[in-house]
PDB file of N, CA and C in Angstrom:
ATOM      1  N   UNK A   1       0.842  -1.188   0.000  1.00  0.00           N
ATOM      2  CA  UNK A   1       0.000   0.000   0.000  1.00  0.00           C
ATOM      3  C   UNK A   1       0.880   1.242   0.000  1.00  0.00           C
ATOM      4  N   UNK A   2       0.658   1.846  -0.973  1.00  0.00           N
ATOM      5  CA  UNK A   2       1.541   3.556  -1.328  1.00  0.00           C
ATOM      6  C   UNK A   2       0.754   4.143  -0.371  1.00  0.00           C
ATOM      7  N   UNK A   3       1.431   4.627   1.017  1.00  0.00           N
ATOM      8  CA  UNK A   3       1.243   6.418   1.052  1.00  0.00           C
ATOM      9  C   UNK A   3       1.595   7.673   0.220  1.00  0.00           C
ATOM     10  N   UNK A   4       0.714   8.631  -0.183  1.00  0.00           N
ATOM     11  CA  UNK A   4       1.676  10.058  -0.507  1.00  0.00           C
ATOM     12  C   UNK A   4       2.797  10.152  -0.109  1.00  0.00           C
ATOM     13  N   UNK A   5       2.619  10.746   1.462  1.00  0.00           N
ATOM     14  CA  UNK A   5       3.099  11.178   2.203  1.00  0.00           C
ATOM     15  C   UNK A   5       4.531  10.603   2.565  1.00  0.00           C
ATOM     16  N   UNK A   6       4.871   9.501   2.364  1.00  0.00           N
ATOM     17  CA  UNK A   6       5.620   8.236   2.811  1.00  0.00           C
ATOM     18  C   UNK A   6       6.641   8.473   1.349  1.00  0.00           C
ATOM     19  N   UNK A   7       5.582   8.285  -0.341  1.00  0.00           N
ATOM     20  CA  UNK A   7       6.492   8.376  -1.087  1.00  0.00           C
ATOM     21  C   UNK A   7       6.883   9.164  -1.347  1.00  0.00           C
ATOM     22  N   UNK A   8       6.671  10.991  -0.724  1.00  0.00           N
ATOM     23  CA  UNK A   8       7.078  12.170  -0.903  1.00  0.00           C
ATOM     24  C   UNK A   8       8.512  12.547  -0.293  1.00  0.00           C
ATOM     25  N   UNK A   9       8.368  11.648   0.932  1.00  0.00           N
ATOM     26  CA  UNK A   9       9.756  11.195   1.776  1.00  0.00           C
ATOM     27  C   UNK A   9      10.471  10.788   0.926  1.00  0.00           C
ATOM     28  N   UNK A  10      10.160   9.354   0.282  1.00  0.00           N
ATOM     29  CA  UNK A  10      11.531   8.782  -0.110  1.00  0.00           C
ATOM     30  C   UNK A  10      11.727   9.585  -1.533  1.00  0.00           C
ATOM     31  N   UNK A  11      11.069  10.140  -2.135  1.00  0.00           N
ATOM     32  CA  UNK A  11      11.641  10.918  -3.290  1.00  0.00           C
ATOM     33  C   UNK A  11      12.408  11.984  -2.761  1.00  0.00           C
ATOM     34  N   UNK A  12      11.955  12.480  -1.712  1.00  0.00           N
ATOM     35  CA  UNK A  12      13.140  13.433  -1.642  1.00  0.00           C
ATOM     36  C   UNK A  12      14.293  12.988  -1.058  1.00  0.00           C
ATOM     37  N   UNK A  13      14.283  11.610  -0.178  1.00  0.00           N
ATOM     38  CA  UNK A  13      15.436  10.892   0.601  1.00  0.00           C
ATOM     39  C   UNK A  13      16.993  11.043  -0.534  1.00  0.00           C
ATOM     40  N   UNK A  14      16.032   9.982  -1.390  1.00  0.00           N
ATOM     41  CA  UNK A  14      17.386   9.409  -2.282  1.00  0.00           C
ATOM     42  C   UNK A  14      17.333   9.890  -3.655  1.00  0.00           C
ATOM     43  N   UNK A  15      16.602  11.040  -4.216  1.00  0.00           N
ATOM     44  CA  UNK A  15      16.586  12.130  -5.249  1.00  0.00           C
ATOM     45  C   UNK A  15      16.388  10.641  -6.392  1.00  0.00           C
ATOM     46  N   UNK A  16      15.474   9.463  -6.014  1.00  0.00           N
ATOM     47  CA  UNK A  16      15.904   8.640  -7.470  1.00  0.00           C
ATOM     48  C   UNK A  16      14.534   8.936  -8.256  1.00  0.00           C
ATOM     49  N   UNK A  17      13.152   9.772  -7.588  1.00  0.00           N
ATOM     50  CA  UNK A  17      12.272   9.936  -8.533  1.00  0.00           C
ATOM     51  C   UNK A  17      11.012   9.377  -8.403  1.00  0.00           C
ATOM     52  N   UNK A  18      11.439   7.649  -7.714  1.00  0.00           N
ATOM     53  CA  UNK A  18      10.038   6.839  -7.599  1.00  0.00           C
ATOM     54  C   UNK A  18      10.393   5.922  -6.793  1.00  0.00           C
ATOM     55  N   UNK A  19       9.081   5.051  -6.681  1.00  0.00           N
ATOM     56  CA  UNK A  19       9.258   3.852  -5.364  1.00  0.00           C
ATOM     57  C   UNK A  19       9.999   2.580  -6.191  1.00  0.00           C
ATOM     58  N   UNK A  20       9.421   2.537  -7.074  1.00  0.00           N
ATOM     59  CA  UNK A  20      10.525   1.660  -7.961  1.00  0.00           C
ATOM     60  C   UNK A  20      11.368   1.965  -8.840  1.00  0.00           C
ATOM     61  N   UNK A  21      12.124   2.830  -8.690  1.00  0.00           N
ATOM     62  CA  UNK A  21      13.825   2.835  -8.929  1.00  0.00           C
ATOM     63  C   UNK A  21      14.331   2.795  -7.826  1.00  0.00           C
ATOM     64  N   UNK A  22      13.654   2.688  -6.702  1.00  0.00           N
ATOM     65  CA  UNK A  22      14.605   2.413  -5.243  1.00  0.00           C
ATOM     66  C   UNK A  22      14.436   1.273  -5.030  1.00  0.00           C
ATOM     67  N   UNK A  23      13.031   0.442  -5.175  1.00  0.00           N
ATOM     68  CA  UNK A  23      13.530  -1.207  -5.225  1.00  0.00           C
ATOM     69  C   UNK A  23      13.852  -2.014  -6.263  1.00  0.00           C
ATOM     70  N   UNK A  24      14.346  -1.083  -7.731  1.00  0.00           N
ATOM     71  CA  UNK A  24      15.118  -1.715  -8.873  1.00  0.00           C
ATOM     72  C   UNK A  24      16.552  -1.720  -7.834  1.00  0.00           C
ATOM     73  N   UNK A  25      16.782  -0.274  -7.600  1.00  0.00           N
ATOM     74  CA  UNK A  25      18.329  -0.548  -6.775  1.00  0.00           C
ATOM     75  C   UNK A  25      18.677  -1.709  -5.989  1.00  0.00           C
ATOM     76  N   UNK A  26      17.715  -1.568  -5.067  1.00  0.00           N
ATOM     77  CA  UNK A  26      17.995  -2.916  -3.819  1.00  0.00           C
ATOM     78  C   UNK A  26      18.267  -3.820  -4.734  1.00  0.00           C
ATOM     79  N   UNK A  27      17.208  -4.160  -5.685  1.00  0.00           N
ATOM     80  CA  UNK A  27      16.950  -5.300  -6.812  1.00  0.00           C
ATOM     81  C   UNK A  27      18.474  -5.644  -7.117  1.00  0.00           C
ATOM     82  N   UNK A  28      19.117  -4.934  -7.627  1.00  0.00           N
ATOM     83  CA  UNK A  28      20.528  -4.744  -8.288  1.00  0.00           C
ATOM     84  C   UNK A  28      21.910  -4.828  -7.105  1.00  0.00           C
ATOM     85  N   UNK A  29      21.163  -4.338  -5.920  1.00  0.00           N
ATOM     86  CA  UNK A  29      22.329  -4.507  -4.802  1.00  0.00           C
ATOM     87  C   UNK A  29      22.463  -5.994  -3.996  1.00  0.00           C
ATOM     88  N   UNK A  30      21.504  -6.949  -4.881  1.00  0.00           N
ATOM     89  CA  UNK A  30      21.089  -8.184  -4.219  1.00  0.00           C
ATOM     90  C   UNK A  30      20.372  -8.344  -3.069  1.00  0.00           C
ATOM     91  N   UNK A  31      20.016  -7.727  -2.814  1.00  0.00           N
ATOM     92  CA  UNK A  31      19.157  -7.872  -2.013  1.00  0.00           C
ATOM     93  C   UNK A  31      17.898  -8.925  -1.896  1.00  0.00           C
ATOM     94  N   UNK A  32      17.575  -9.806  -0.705  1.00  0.00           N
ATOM     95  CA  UNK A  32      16.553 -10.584  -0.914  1.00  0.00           C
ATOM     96  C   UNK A  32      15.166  -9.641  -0.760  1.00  0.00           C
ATOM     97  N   UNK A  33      14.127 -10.472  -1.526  1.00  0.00           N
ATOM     98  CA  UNK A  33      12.707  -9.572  -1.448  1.00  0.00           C
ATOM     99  C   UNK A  33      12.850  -9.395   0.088  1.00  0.00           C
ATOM    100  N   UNK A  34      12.855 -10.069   0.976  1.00  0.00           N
ATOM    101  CA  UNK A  34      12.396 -10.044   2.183  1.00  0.00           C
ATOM    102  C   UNK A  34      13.009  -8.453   2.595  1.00  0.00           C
ATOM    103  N   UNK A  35      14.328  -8.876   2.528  1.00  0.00           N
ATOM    104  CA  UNK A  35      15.085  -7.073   2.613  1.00  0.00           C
ATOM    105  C   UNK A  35      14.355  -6.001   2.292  1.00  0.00           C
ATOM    106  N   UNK A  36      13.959  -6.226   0.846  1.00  0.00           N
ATOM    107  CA  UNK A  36      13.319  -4.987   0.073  1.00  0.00           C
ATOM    108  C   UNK A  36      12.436  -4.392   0.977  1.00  0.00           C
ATOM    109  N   UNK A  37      11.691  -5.725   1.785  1.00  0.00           N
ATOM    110  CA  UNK A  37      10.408  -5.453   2.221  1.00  0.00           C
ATOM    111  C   UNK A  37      10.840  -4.525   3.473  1.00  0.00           C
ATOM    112  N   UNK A  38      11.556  -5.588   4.358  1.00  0.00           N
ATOM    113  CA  UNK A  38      11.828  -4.415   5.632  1.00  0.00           C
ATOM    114  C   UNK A  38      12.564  -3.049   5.162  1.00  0.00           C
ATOM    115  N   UNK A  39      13.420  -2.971   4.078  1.00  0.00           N
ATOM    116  CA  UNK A  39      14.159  -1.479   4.127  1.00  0.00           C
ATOM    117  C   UNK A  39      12.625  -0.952   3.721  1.00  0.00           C
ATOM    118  N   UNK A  40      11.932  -1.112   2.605  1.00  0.00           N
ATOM    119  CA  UNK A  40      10.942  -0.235   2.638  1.00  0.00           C
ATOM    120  C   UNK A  40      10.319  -0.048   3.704  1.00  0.00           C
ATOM    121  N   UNK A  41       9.705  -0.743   4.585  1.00  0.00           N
ATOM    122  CA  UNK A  41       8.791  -0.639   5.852  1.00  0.00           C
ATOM    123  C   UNK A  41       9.978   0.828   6.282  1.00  0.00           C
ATOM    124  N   UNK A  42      10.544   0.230   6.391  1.00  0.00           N
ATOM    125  CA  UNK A  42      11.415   1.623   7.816  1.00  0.00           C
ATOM    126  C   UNK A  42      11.439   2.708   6.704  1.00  0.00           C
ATOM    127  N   UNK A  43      11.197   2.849   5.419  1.00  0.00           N
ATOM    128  CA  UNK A  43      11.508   4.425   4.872  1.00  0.00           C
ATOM    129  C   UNK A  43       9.906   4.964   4.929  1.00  0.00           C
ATOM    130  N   UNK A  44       9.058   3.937   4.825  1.00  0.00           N
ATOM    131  CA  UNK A  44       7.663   4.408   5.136  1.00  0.00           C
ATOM    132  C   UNK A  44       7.740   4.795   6.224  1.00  0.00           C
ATOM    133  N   UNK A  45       8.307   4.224   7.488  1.00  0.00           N
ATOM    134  CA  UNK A  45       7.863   4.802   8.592  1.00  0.00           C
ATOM    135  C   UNK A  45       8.408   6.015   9.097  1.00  0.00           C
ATOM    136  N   UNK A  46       9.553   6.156   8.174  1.00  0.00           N
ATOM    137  CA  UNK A  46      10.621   7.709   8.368  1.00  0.00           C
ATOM    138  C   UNK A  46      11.875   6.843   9.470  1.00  0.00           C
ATOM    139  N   UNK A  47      12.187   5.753   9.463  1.00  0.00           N
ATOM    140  CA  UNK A  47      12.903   5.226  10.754  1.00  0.00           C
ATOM    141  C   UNK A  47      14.594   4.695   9.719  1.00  0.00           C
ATOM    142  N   UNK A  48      14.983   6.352   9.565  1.00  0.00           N
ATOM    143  CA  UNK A  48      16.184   6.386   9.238  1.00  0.00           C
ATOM    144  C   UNK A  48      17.254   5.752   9.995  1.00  0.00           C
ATOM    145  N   UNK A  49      17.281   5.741  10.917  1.00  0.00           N
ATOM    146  CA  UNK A  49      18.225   5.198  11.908  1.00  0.00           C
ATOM    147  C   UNK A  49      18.770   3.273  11.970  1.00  0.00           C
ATOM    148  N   UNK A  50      17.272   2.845  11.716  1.00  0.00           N
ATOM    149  CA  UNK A  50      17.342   1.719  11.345  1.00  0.00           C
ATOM    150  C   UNK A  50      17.369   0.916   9.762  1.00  0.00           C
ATOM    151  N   UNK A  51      16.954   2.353   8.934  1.00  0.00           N
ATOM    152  CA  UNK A  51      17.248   1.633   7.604  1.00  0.00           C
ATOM    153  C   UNK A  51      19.203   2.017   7.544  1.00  0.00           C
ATOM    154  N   UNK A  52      19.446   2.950   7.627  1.00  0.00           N
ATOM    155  CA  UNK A  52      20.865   3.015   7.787  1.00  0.00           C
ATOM    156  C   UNK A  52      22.252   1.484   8.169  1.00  0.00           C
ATOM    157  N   UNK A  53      21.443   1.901   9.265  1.00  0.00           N
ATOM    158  CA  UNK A  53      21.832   0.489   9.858  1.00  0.00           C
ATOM    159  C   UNK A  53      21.583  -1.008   9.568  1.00  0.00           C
ATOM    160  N   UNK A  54      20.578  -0.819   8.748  1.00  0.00           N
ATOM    161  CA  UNK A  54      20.171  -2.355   7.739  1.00  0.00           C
ATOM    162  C   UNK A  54      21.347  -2.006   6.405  1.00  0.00           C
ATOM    163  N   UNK A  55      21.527  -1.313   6.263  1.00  0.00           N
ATOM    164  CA  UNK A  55      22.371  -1.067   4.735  1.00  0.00           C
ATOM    165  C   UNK A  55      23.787  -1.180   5.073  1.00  0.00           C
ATOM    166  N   UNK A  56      23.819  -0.491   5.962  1.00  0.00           N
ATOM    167  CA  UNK A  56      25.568  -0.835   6.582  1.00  0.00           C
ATOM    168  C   UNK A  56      25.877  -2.096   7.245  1.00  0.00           C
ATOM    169  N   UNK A  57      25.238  -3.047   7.174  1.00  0.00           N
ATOM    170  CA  UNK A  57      24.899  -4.202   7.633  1.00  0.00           C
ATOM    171  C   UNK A  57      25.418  -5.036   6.378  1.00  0.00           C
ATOM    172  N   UNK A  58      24.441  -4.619   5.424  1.00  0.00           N
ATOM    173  CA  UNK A  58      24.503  -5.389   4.306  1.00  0.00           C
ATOM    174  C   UNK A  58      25.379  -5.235   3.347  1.00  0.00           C
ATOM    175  N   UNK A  59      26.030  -3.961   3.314  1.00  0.00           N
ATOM    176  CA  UNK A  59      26.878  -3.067   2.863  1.00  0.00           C
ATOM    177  C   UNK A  59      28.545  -3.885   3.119  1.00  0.00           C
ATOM    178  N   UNK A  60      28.424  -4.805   4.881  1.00  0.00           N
ATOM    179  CA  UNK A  60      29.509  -5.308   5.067  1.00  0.00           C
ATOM    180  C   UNK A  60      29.697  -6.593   4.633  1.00  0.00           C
ATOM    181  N   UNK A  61      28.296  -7.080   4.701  1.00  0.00           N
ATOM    182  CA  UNK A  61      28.058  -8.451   4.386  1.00  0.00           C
ATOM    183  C   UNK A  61      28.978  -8.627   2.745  1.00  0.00           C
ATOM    184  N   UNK A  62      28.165  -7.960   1.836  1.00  0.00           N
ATOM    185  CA  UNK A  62      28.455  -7.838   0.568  1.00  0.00           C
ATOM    186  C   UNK A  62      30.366  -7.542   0.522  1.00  0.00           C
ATOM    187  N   UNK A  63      31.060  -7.080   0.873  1.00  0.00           N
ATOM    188  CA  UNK A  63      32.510  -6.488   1.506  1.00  0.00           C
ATOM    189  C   UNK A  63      32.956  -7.664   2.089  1.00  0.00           C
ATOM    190  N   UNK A  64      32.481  -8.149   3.067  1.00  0.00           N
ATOM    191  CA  UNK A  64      33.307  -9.450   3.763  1.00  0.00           C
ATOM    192  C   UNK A  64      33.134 -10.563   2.364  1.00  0.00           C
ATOM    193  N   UNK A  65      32.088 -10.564   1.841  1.00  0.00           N
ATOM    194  CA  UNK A  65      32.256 -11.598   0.455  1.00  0.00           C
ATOM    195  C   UNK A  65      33.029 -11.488  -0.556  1.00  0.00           C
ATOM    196  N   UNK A  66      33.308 -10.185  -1.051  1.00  0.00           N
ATOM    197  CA  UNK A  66      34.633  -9.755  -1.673  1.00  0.00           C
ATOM    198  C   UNK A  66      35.768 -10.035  -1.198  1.00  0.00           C
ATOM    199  N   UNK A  67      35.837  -9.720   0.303  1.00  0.00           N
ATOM    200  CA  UNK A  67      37.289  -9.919   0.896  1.00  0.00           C
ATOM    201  C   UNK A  67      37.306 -11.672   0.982  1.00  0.00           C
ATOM    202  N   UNK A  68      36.385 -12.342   1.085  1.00  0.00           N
ATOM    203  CA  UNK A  68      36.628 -13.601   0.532  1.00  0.00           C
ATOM    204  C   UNK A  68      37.091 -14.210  -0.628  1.00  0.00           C
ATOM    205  N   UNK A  69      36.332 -14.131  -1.889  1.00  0.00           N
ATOM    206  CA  UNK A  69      36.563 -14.076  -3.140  1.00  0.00           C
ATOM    207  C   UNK A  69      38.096 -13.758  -3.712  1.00  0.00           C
ATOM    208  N   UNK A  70      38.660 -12.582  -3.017  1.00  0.00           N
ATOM    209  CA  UNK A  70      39.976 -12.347  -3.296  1.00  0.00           C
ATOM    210  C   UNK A  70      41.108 -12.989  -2.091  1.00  0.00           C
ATOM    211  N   UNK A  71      40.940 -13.741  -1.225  1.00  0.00           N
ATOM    212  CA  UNK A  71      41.494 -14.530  -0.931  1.00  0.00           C
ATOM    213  C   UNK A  71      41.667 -16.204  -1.665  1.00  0.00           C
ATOM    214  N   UNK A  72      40.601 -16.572  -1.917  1.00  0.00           N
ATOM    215  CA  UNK A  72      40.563 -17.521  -3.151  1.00  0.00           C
ATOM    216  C   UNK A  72      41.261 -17.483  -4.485  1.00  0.00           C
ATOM    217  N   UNK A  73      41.283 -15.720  -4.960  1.00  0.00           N
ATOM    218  CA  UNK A  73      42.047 -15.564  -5.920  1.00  0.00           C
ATOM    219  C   UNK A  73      43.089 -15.712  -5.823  1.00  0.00           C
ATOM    220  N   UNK A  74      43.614 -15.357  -4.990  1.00  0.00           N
ATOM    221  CA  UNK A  74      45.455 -15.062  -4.046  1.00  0.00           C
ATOM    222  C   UNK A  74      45.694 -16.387  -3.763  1.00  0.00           C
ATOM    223  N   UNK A  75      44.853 -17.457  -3.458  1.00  0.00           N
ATOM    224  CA  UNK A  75      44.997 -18.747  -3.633  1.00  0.00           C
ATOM    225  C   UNK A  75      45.353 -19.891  -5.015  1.00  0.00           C
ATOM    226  N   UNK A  76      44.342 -19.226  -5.976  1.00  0.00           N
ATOM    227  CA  UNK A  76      45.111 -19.490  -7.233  1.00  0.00           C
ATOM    228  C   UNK A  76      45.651 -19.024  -8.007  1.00  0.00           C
ATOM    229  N   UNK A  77      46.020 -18.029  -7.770  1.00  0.00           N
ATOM    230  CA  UNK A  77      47.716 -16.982  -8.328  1.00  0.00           C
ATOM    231  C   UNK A  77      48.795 -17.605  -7.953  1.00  0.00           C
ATOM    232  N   UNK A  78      48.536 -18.205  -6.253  1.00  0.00           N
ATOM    233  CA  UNK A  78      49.857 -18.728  -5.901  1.00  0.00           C
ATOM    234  C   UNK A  78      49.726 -20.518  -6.223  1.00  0.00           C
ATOM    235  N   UNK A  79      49.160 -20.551  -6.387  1.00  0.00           N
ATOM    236  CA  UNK A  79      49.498 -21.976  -7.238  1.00  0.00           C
ATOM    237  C   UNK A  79      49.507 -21.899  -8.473  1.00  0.00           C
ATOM    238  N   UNK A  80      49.429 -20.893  -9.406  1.00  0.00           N
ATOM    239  CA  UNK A  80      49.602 -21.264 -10.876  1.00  0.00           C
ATOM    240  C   UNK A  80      51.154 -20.343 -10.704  1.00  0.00           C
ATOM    241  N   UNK A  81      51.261 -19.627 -10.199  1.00  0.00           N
ATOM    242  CA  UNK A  81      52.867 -19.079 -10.080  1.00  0.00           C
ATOM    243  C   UNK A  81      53.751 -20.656  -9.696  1.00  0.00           C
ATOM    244  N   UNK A  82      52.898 -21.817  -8.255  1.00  0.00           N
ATOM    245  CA  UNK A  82      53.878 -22.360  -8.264  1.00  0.00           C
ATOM    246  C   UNK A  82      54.153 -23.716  -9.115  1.00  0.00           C
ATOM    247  N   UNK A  83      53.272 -23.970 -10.300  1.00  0.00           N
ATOM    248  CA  UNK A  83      53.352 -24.808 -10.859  1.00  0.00           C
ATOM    249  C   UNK A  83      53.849 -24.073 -12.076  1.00  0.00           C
ATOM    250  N   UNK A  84      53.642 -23.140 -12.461  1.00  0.00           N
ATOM    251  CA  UNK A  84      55.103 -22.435 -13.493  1.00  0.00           C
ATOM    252  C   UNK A  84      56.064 -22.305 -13.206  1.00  0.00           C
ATOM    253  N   UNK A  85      56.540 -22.553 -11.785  1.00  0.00           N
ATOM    254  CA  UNK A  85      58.057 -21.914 -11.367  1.00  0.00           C
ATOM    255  C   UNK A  85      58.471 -23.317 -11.278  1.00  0.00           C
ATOM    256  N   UNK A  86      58.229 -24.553 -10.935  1.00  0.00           N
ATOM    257  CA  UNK A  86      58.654 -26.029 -10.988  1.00  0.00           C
ATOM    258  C   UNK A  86      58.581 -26.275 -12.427  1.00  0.00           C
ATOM    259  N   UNK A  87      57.820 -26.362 -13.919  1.00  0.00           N
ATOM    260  CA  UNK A  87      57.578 -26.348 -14.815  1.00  0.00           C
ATOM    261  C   UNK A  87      58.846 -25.967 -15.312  1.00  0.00           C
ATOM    262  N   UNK A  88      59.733 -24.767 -15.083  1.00  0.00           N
ATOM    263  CA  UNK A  88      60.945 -24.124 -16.095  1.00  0.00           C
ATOM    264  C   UNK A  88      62.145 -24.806 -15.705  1.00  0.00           C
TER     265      UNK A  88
END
């Protein structure tokens, strides 16, 4: 259910225009629906404090998975370095 009032907030929050180009974003930031659902609830309710804090949350989540990913890489850099350096 659209409030005005609610989507007059978030257009002016995050300057994107509408209610859905802010849950295309989430959409795109991976976010699960369920997410979508609570970050929207808290921008309807004006409860900045806690959508903040859901994003910087997720913000790390997404960051600690990178900093994974590139440990895996650094894992097979150093084994294709060390099976070229026995190889010559």
């Amino acid at each position: 259910m659209k409030r005005k009032g609610a989507e007059m907030k978030l257009e002016k929050l995050v300057n994107y225009g509408s209610r859905e180009a802010v849950i295309q974003n989430l959409k795109d930031a991976g976010c699960t629906p369920e997410m979508m659902e609570c970050i929207m609830a808290h921008l309807d309710e004006d409860d900045m404090g806690e959508l903040l804090k859901l994003l910087e949350q997720y913000r790390s989540c997404l960051l600690g998975t990178v900093h994974e990913r590139e440990k895996q890489i650094d894992c097979l850099d150093y084994l294709v370095y060390q099976i070229k350096r026995n190889k010559e």
